[in-house]
PDB file of N, CA and C in Angstrom:
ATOM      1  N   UNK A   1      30.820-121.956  47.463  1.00  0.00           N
ATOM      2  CA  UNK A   1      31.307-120.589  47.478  1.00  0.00           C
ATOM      3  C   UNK A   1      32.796-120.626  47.804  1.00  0.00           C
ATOM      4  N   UNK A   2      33.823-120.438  46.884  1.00  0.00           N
ATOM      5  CA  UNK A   2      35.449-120.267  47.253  1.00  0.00           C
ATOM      6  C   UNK A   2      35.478-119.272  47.529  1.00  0.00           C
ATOM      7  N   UNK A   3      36.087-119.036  48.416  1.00  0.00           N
ATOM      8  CA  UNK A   3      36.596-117.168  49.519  1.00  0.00           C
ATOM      9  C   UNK A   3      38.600-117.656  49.403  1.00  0.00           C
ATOM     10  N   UNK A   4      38.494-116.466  49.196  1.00  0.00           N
ATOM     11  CA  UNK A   4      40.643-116.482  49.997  1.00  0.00           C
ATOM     12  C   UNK A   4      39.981-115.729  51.062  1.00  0.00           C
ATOM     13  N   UNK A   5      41.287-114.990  51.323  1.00  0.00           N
ATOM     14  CA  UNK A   5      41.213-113.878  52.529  1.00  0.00           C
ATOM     15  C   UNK A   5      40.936-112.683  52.281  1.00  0.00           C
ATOM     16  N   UNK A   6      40.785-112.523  51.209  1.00  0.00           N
ATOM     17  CA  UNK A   6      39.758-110.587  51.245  1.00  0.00           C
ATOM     18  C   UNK A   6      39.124-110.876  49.904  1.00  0.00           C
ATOM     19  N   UNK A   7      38.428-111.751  50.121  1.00  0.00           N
ATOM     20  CA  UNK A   7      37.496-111.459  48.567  1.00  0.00           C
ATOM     21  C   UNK A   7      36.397-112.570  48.834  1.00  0.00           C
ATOM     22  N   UNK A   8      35.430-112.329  48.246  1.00  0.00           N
ATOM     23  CA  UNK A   8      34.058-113.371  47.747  1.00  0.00           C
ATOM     24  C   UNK A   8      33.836-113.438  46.309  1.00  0.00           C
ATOM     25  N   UNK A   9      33.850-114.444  45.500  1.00  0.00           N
ATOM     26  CA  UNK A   9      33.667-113.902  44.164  1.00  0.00           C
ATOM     27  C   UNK A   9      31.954-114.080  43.488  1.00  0.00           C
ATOM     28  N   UNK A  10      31.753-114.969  44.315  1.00  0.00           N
ATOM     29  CA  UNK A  10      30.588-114.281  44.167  1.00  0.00           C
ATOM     30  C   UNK A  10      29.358-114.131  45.471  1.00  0.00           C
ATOM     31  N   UNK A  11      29.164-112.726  45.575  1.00  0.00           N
ATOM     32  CA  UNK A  11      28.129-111.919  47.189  1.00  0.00           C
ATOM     33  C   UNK A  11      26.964-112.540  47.121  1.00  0.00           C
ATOM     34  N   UNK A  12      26.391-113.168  46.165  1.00  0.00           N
ATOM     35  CA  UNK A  12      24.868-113.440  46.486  1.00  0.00           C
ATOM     36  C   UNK A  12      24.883-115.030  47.233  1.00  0.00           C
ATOM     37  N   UNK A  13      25.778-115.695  47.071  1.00  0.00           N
ATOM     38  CA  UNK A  13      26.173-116.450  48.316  1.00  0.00           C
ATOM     39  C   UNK A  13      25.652-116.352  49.440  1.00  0.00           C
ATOM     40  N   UNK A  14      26.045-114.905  50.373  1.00  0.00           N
ATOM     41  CA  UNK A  14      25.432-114.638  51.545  1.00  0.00           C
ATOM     42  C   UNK A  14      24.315-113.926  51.523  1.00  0.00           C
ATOM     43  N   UNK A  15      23.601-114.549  52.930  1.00  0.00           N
ATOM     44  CA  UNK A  15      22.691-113.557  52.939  1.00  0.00           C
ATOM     45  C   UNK A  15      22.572-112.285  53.814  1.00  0.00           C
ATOM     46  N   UNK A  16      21.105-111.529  54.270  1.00  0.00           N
ATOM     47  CA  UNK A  16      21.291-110.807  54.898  1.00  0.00           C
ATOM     48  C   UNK A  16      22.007-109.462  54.797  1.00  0.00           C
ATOM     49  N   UNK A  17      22.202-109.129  53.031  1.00  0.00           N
ATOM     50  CA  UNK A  17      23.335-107.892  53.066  1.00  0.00           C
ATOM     51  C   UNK A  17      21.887-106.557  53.442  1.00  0.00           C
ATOM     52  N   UNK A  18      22.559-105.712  53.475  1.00  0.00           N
ATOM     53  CA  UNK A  18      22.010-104.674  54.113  1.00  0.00           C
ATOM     54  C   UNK A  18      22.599-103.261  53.687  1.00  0.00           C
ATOM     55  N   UNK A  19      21.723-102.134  53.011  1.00  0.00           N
ATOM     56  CA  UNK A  19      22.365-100.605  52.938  1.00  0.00           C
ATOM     57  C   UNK A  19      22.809-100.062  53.933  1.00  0.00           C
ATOM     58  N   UNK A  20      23.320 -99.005  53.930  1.00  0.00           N
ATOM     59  CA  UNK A  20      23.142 -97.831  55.160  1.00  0.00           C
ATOM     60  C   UNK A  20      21.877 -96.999  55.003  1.00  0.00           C
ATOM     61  N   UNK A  21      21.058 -96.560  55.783  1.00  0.00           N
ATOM     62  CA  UNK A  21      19.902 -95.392  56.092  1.00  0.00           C
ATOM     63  C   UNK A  21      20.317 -94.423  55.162  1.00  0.00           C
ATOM     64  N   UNK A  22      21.136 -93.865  54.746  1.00  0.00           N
ATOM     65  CA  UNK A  22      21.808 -92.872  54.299  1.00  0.00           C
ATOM     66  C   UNK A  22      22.219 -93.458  52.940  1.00  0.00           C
ATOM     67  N   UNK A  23      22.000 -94.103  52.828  1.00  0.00           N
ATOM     68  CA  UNK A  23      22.140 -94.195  51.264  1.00  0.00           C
ATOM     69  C   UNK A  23      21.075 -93.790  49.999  1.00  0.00           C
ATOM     70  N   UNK A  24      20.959 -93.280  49.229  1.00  0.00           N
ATOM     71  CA  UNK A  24      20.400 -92.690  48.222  1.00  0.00           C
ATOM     72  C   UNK A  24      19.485 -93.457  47.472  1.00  0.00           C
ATOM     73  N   UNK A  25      18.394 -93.542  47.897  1.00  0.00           N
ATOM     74  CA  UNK A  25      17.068 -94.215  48.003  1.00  0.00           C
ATOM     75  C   UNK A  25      17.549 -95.309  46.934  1.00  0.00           C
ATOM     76  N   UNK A  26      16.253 -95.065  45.554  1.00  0.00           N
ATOM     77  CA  UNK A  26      16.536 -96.256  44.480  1.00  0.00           C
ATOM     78  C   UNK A  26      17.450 -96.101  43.619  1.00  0.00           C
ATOM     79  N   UNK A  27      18.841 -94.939  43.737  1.00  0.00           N
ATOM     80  CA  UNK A  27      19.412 -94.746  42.979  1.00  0.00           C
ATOM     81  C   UNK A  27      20.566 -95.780  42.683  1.00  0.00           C
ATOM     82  N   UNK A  28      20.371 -96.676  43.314  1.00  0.00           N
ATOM     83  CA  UNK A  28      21.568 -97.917  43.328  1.00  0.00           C
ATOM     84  C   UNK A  28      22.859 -97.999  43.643  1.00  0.00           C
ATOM     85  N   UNK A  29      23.336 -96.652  43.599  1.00  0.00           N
ATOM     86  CA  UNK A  29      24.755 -95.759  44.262  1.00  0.00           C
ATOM     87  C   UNK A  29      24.676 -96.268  45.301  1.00  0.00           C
ATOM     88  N   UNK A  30      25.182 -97.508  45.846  1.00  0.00           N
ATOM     89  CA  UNK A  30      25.334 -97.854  47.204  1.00  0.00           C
ATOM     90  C   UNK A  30      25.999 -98.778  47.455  1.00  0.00           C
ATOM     91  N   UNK A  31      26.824 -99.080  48.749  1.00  0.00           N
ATOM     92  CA  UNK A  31      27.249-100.671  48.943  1.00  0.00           C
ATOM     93  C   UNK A  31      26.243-100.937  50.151  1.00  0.00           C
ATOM     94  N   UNK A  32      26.242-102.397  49.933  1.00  0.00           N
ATOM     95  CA  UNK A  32      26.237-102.963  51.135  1.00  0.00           C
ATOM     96  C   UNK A  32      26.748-103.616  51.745  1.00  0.00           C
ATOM     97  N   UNK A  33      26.489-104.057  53.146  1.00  0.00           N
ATOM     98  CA  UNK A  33      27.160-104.648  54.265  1.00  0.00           C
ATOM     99  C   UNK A  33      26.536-106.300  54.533  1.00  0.00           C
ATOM    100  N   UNK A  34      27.438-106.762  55.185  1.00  0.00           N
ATOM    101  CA  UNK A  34      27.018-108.327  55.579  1.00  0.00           C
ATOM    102  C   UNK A  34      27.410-108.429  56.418  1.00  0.00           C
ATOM    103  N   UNK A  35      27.154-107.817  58.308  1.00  0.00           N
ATOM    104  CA  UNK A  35      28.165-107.739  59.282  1.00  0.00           C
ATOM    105  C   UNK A  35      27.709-109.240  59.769  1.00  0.00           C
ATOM    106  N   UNK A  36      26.884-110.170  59.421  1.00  0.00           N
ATOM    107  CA  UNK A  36      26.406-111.805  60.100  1.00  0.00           C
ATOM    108  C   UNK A  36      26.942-112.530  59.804  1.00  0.00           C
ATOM    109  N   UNK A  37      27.668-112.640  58.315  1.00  0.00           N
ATOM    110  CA  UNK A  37      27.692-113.913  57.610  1.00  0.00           C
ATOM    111  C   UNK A  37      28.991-114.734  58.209  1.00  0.00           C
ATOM    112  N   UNK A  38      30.564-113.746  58.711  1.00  0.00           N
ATOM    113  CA  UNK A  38      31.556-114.044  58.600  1.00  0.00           C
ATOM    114  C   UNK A  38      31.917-113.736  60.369  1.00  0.00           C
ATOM    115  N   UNK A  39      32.600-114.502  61.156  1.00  0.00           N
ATOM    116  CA  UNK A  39      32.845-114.072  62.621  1.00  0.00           C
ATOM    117  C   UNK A  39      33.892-113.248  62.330  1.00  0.00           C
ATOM    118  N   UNK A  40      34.923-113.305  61.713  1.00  0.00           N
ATOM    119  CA  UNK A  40      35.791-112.381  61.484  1.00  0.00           C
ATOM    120  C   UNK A  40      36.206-110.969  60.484  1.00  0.00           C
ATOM    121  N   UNK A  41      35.561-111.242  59.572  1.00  0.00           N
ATOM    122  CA  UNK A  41      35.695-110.521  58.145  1.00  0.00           C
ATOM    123  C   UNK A  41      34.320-110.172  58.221  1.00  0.00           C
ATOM    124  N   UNK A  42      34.427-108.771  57.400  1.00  0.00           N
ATOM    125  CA  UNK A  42      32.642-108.432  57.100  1.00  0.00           C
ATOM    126  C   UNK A  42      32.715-108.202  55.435  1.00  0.00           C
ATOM    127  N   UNK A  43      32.003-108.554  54.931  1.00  0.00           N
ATOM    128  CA  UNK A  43      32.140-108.712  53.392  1.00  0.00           C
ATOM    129  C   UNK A  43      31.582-107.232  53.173  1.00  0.00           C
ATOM    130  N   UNK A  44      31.674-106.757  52.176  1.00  0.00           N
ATOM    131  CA  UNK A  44      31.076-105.401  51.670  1.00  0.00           C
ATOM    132  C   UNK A  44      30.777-105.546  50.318  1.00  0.00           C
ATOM    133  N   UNK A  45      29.579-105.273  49.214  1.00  0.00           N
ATOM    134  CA  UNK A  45      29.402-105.512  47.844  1.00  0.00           C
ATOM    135  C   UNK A  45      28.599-104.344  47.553  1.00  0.00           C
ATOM    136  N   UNK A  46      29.396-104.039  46.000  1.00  0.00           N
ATOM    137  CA  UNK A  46      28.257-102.961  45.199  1.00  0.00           C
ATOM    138  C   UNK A  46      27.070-103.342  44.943  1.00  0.00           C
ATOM    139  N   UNK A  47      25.752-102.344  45.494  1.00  0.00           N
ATOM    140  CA  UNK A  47      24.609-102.805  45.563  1.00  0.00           C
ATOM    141  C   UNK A  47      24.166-103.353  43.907  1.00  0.00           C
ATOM    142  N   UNK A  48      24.605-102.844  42.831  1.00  0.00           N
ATOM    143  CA  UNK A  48      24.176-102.614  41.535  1.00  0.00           C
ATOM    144  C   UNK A  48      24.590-104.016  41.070  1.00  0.00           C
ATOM    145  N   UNK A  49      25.699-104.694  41.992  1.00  0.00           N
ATOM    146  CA  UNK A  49      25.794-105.677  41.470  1.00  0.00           C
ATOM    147  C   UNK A  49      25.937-107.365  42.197  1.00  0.00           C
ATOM    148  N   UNK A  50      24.723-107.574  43.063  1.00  0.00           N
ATOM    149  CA  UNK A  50      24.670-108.341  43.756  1.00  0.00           C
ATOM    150  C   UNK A  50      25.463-109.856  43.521  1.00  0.00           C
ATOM    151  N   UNK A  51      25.695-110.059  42.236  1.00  0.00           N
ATOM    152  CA  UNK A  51      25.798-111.441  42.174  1.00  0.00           C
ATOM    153  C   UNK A  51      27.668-111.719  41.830  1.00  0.00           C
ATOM    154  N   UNK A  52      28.240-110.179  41.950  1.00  0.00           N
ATOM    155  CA  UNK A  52      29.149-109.724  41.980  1.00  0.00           C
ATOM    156  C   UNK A  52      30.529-110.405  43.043  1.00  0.00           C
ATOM    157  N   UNK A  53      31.637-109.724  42.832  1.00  0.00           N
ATOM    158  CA  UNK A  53      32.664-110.142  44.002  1.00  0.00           C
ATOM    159  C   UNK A  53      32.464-109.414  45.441  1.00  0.00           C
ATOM    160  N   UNK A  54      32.473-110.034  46.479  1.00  0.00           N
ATOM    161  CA  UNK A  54      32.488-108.960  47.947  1.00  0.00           C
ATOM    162  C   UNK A  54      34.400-108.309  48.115  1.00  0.00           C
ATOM    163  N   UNK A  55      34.286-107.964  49.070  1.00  0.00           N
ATOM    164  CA  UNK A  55      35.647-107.445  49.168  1.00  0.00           C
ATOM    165  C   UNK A  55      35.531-107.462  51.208  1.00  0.00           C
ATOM    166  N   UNK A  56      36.192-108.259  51.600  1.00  0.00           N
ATOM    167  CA  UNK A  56      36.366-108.685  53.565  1.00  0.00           C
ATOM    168  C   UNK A  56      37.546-107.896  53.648  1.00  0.00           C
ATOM    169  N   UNK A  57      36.986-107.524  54.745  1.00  0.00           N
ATOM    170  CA  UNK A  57      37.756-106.777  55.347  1.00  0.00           C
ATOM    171  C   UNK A  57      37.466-107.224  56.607  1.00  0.00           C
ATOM    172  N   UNK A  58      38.639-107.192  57.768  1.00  0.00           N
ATOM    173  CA  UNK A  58      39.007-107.616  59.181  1.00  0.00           C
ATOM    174  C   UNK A  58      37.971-106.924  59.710  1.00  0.00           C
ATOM    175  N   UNK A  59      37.318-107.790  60.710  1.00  0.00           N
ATOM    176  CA  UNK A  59      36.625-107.077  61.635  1.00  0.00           C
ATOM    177  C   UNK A  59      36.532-105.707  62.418  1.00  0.00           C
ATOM    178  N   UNK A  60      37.929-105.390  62.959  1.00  0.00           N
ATOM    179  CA  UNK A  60      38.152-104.204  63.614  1.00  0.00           C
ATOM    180  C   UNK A  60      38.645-103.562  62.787  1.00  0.00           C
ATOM    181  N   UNK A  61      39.094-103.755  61.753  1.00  0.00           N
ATOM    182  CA  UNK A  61      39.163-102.731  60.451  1.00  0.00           C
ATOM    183  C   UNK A  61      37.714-102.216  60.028  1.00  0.00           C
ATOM    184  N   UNK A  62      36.874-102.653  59.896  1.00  0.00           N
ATOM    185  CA  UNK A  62      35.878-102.094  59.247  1.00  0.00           C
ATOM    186  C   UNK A  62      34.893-101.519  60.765  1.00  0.00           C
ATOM    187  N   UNK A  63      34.879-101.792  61.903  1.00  0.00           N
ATOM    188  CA  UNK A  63      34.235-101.238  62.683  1.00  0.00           C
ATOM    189  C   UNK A  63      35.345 -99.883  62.985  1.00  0.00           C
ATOM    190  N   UNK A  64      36.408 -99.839  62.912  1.00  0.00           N
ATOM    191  CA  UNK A  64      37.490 -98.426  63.310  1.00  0.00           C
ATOM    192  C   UNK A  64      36.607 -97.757  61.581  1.00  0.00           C
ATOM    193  N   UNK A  65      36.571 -98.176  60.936  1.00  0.00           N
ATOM    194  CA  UNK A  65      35.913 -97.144  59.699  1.00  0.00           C
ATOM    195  C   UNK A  65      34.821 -96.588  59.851  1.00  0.00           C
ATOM    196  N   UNK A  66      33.783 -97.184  60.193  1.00  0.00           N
ATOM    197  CA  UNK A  66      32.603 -97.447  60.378  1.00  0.00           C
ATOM    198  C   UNK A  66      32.317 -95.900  61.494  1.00  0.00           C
ATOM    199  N   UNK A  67      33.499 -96.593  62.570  1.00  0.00           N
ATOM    200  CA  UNK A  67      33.606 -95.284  63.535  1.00  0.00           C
ATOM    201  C   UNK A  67      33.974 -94.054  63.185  1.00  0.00           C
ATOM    202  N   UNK A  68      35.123 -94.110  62.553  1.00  0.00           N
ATOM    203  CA  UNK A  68      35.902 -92.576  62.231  1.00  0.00           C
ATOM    204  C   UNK A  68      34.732 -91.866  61.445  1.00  0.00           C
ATOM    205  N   UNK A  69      33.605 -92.712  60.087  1.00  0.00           N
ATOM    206  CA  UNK A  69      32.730 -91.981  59.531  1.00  0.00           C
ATOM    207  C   UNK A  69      31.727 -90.966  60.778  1.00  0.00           C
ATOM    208  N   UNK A  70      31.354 -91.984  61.488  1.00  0.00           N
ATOM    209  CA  UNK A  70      30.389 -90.929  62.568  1.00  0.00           C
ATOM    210  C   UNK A  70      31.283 -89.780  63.002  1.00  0.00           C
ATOM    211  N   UNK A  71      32.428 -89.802  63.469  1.00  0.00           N
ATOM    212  CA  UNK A  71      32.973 -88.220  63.736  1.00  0.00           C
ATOM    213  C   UNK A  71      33.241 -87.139  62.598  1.00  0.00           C
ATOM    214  N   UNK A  72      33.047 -87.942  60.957  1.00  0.00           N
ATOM    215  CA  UNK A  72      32.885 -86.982  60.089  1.00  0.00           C
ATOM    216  C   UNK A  72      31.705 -86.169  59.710  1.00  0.00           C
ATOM    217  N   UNK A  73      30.203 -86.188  60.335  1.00  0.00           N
ATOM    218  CA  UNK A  73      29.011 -86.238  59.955  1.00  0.00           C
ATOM    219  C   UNK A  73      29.333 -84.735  61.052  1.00  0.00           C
ATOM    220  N   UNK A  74      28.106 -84.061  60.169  1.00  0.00           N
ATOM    221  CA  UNK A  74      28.324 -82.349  60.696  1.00  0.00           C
ATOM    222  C   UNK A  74      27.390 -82.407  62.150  1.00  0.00           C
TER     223      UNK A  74
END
């Protein structure tokens, strides 16, 4: 598996990816998450296309996102 620094080219590499609860049942409209695979970076991939590129993003980058979403929820 070759990685740079913000990319996977190909996600089915790792395991363990995971939806959000809130994602839209079997409609495939979804990403998922891989917060295990990487100590620093958390990979993120379109569910529709598993075997696809991920896209890492910094750890406390994606948990400050992760956060700001919960204060958007009504």
């Amino acid at each position: 598996m070759k990685r740079n620094e913000h990319s996977i080219p190909d996600a089915s590499a790792l395991t363990s990816w995971r939806k959000s609860t809130y994602s839209g049942g079997s409609s495939g409209s979804c990403l998922e998450v891989n917060d295990s695979a990487l100590p620093s970076r958390i990979p993120v991939r379109d569910s529709k296309n598993p075997a696809g590129p991920a896209i890492t993003f910094a750890a406390p980058a994606w948990t400050a996102f992760v956060t700001s979403l919960g204060r958007t929820r009504p």
